[in-house]
Protein backbone atom coordinates (compact mmCIF):
# COMPACT_ATOMS: atom_id res chain seq x y z
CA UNK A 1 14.57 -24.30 -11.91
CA UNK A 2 18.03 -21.92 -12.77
CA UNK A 3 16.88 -19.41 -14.83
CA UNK A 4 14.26 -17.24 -15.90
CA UNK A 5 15.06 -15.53 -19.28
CA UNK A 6 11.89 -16.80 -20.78
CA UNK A 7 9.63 -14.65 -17.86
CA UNK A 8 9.28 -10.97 -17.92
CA UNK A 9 7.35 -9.09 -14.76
CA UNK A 10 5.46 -6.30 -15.60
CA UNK A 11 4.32 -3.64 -12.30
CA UNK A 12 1.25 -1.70 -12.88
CA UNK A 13 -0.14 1.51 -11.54
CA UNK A 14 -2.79 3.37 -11.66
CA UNK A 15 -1.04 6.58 -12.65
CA UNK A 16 -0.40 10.55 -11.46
CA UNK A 17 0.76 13.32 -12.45
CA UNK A 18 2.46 14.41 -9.54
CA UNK A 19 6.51 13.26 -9.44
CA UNK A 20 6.67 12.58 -5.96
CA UNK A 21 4.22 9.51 -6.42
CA UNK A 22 5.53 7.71 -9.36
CA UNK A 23 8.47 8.43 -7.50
CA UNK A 24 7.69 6.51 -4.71
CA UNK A 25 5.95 3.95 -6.85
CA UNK A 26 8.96 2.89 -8.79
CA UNK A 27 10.97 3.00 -5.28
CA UNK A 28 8.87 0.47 -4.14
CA UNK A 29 8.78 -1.59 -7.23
CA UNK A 30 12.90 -1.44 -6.93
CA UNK A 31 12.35 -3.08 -3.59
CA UNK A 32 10.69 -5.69 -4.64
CA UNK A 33 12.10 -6.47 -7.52
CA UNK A 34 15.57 -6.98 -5.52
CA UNK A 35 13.70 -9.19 -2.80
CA UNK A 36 12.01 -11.11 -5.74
CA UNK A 37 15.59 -12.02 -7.58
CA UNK A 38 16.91 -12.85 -3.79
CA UNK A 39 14.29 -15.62 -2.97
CA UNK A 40 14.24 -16.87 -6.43
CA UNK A 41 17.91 -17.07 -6.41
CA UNK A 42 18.25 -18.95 -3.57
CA UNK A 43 19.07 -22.57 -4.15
CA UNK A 44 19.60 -21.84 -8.17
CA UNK A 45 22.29 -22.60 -10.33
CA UNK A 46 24.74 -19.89 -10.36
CA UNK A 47 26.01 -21.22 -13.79
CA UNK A 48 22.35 -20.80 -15.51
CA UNK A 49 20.95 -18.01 -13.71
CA UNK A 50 18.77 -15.40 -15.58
CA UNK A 51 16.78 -13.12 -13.49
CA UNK A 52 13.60 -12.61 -14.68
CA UNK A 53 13.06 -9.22 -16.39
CA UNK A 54 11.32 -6.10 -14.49
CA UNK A 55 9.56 -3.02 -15.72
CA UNK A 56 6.93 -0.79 -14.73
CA UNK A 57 3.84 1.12 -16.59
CA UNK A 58 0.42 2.99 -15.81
CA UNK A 59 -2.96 2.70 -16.89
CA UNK A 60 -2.75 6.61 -16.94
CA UNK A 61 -1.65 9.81 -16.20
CA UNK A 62 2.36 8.41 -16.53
CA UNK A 63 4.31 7.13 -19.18
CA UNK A 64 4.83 4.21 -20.18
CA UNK A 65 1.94 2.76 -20.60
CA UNK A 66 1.07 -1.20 -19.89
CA UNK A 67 1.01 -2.37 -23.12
CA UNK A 68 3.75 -0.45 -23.80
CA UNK A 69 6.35 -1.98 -20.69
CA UNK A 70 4.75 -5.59 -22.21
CA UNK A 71 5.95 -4.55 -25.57
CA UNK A 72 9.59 -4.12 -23.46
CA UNK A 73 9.55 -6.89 -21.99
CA UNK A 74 8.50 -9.11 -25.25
CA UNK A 75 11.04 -6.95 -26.98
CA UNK A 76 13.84 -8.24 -24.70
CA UNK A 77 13.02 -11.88 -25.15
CA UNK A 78 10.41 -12.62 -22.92
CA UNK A 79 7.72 -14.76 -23.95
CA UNK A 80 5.80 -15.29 -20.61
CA UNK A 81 4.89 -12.16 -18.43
CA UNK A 82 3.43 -12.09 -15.32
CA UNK A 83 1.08 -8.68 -14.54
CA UNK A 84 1.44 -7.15 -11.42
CA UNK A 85 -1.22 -4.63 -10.37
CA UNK A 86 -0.61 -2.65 -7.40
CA UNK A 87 -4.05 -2.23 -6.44
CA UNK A 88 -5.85 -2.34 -3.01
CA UNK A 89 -9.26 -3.61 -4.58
CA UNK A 90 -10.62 -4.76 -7.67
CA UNK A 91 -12.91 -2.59 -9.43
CA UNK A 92 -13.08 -0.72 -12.75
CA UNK A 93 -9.74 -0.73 -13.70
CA UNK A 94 -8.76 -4.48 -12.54
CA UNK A 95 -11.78 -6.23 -13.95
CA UNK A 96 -12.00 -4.20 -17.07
CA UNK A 97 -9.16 -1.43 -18.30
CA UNK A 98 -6.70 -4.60 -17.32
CA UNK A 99 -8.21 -7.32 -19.01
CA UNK A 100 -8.61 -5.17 -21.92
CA UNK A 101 -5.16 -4.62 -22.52
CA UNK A 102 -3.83 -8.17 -21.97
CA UNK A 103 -6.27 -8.97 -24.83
CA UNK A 104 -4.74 -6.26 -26.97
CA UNK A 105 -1.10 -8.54 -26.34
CA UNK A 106 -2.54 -11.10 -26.80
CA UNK A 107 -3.29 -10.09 -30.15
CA UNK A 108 -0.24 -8.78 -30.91
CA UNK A 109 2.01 -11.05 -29.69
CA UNK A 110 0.25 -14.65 -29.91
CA UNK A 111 2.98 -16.21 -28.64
CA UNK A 112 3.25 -14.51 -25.55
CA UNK A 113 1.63 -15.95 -22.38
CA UNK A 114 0.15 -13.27 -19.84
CA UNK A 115 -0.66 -14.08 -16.15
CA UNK A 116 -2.48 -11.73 -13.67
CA UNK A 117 -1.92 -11.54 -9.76
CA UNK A 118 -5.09 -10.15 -8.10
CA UNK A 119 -5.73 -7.51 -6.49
CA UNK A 120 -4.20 -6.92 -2.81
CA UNK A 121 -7.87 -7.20 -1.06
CA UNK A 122 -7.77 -8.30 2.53
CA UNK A 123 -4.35 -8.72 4.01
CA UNK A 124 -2.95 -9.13 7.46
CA UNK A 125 0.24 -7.30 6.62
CA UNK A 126 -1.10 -4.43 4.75
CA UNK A 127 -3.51 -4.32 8.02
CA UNK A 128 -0.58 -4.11 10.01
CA UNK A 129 1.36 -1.80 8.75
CA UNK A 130 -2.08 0.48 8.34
CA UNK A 131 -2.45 0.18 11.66
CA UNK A 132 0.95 1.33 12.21
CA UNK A 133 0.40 5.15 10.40
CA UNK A 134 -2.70 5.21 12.88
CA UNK A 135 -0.97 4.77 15.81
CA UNK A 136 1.71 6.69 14.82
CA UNK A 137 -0.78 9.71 14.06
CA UNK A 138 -1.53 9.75 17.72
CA UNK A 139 -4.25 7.17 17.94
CA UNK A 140 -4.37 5.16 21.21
CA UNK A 141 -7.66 3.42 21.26
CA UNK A 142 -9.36 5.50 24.38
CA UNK A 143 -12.49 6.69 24.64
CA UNK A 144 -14.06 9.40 22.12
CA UNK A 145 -10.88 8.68 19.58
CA UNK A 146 -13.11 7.67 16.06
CA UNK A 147 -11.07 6.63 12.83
CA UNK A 148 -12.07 7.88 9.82
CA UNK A 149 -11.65 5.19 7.08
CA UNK A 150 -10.67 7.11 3.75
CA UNK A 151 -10.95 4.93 0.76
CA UNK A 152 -9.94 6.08 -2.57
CA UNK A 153 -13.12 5.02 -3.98
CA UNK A 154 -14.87 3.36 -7.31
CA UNK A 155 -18.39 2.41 -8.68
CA UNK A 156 -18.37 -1.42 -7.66
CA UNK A 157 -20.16 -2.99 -5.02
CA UNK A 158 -17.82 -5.39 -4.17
CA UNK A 159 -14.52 -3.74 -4.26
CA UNK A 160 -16.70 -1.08 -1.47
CA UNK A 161 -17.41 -4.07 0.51
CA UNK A 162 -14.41 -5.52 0.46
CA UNK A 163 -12.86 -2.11 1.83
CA UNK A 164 -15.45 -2.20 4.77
CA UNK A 165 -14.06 -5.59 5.55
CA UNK A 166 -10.57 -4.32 5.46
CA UNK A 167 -11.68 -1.35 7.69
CA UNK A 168 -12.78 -3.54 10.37
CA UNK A 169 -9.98 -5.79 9.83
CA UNK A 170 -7.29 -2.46 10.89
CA UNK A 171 -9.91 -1.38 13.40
CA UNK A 172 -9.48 -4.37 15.07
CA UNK A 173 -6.38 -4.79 15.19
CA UNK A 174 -5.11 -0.65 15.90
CA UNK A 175 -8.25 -1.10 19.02
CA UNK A 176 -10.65 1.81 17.42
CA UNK A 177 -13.78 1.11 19.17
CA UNK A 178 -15.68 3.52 17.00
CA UNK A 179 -15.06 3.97 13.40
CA UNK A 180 -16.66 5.33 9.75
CA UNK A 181 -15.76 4.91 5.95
CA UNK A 182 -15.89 7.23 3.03
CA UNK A 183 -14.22 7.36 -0.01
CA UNK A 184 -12.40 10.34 -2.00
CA UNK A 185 -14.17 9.24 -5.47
CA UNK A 186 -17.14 6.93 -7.38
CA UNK A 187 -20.10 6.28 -5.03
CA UNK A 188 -20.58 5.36 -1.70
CA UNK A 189 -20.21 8.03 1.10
CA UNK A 190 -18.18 10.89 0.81
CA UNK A 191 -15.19 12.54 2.74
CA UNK A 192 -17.25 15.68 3.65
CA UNK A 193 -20.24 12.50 4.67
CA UNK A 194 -17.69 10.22 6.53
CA UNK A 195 -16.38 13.48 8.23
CA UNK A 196 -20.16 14.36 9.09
CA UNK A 197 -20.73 10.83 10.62
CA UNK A 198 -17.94 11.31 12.91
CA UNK A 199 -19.11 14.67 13.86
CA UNK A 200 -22.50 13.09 14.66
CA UNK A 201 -20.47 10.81 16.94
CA UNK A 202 -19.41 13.34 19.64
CA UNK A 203 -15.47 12.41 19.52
CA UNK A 204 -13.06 14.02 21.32
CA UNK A 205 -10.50 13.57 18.04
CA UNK A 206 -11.23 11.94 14.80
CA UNK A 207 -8.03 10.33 13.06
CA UNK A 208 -7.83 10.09 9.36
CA UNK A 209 -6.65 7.01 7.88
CA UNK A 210 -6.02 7.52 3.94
CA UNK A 211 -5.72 3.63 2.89
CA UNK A 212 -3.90 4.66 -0.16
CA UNK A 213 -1.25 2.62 -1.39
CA UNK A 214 0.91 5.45 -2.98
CA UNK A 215 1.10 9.64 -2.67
CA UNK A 216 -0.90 11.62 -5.72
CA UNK A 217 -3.31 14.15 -6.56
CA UNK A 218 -5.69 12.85 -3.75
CA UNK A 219 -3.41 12.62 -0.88
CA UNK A 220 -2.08 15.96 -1.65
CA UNK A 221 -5.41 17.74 -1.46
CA UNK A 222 -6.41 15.79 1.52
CA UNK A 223 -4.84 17.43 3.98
CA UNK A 224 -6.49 20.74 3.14
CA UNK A 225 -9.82 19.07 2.78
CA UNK A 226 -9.74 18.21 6.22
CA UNK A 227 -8.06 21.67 7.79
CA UNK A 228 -11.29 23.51 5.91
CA UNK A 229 -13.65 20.94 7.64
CA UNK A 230 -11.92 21.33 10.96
CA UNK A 231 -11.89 25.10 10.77
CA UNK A 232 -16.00 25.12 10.47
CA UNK A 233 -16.07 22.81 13.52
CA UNK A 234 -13.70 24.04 16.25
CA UNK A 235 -13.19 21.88 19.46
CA UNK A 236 -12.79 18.47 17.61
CA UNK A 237 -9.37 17.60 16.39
CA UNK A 238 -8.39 16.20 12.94
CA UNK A 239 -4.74 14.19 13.20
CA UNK A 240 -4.15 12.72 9.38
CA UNK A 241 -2.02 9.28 9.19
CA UNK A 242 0.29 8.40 6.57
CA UNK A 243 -0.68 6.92 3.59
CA UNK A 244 0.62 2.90 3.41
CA UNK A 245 3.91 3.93 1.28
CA UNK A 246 6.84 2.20 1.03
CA UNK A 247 6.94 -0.08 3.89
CA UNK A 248 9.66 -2.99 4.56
CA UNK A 249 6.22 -5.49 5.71
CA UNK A 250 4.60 -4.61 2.22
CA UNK A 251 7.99 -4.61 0.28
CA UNK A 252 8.14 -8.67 1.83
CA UNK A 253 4.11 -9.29 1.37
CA UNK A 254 4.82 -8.60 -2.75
CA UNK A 255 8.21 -9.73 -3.17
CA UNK A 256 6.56 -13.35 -1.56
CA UNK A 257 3.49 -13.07 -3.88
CA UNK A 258 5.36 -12.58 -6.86
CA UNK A 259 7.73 -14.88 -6.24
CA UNK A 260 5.55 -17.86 -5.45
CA UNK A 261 3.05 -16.65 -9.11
CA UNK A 262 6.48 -17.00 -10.73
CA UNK A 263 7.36 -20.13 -9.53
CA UNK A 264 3.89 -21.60 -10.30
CA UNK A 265 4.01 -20.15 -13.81
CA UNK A 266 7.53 -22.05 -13.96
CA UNK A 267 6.13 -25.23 -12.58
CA UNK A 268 3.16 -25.50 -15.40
CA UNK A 269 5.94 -24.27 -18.58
C-alpha cells in the first residue's frame, strides 16, 4: 500500500447556522485529517505517496452540501470515497437522509464506490473525555451532586437507548451516583422534564452535561434555558459542562477509525 489517489474522504455534519460551530467543526476535521495522512504514511513509499483526498459538507443549514463535497472529491479523481458522519447516534439522518444521498451518487457517478463509517455510539474515549467537561464543571461525585444527561435528541427508539447506555457508561466512570436524561429535541423527555426529575431528587447541585459533539443553535440557547429554570427554583445550583469539542482523545479515536475503514477499503480494491 503507497498511495491513495484513487480514495477520497468525505466528513459530514449535521449543519448550523451559527459560524462559531462549523468553525469548530472543520477545526476538528483539520485534526484529523493530519493524524489520518500521519498513520497512513507511516511505513509507505515516499516515492508513490498520494494522500487520500479530504473535504467536508452538511446535511443542512451550511454549505456545501454532501453530495456536493462527493461531487469534489469525484471531480478530483477519486473513484472510491469513504463517508464520514460525525454523529453521536444513529437516527433519522444516519439511517435515512444519508443513505439517501449515497444513492443519489450512486446514480450519478456509477463508477464511484461509497463506504459508510457508523455512527460514534458507545465509546470509551468519547466517555472519557465527557467525563472530563463534568469534572471540570465542578462535579466531584459526593453526595446530593445529580448529572443531568442532555441529549440532543431524535424520534428513534434505539438511537434514545443507545444514549441511556452511554449515560451510564460516563456516569460510571465521572462517579455520579444519581443521574437523569433528557433531550433538547424529537421525543423522549424534555430539558424542562429532565430538569424537573432532578428537582424531584432533592440535590444539593445538579450539573449539566450537554453530550453534543459540536457548538450550534442548541448549545447557545442552553445556557439561558437553564439560568430561567434556576431563577424559578432558588437554593439548587445549575453548573453547565462543556460540550465534547475539539478534544486531542477524540481527534485520535477518528483519525484511528478512519484510518483502519481506509485501509480495509484498500485491502478489498
Amino acid at each position: 500500500m503507497t498511495g491513495w489517489d484513487g480514495t477520497g474522504i468525505v466528513f459530514a455534519g449535521h449543519g448550523t447556522r451559527e459560524d462559531a460551530g462549523v468553525a469548530e467543526f472543520h477545526a476538528f476535521v483539520s485534526q484529523v485529517a493530519d493524524q489520518v495522512v500521519r498513520r497512513l504514511r507511516t511505513g509507505a513509499d515516499e516515492a508513490d505517496w498520494v494522500p487520500p483526498r479530504f473535504v467536508s459538507g452538511f446535511l443542512e443549514l451550511a454549505e456545501p452540501g454532501i453530495l456536493d463535497a462527493i461531487a469534489e472529491v469525484y471531480r478530483r479523481g477519486a473513484r472510491r470515497v469513504l463517508l464520514v458522519p460525525l454523529f453521536l447516534f444513529a437516527a433519522g439522518h444516519l439511517k435515512h437522509d444519508l443513505p439517501a444521498l449515497v444513492q443519489d451518487a450512486r446514480a450519478r457517478w456509477p463508477d464511484l464506490a461509497v463506504a459508510t463509517l457508523d455512527a460514534v455510539g458507545w465509546d470509551e474515549a468519547f466517555a472519557a473525555v465527557a467525563a472530563e467537561r463534568l469534572q471540570a464543571a465542578g462535579f466531584q461525585g459526593g453526595d446530593g451532586e445529580c448529572v443531568l444527561f442532555i441529549g440532543r435528541g431524535n424520534r428513534d427508539a434505539k438511537a434514545q437507548a443507545e444514549f441511556v447506555k452511554v449515560a451510564c457508561g460516563i456516569a460510571a466512570r465521572a462517579g455520579a451516583r444519581t443521574w437523569v436524561h433528557c433531550f433538547l429535541a424529537g421525543t423522549g423527555p424534555t430539558l424542562e422534564e429532565g430538569l424537573a426529575a432532578c428537582a424531584a431528587l432533592a440535590p444539593k447541585a445538579v450539573y449539566a452535561l450537554p453530550y453534543l459533539w459540536f457548538q450550534g443553535y442548541l448549545t447557545r440557547r442552553l445556557p439561558g434555558q437553564l439560568r430561567a429554570w434556576e431563577a424559578l427554583r432558588p437554593g439548587v445550583p445549575i453548573y453547565l459542562a462543556g460540550h465534547l469539542g475539539v478534544h486531542p482523545r477524540l481527534v485520535a479515536r477518528l483519525a484511528e477509525r478512519v484510518a483502519a475503514a481506509l485501509r480495509e477499503i484498500a485491502a478489498g480494491s
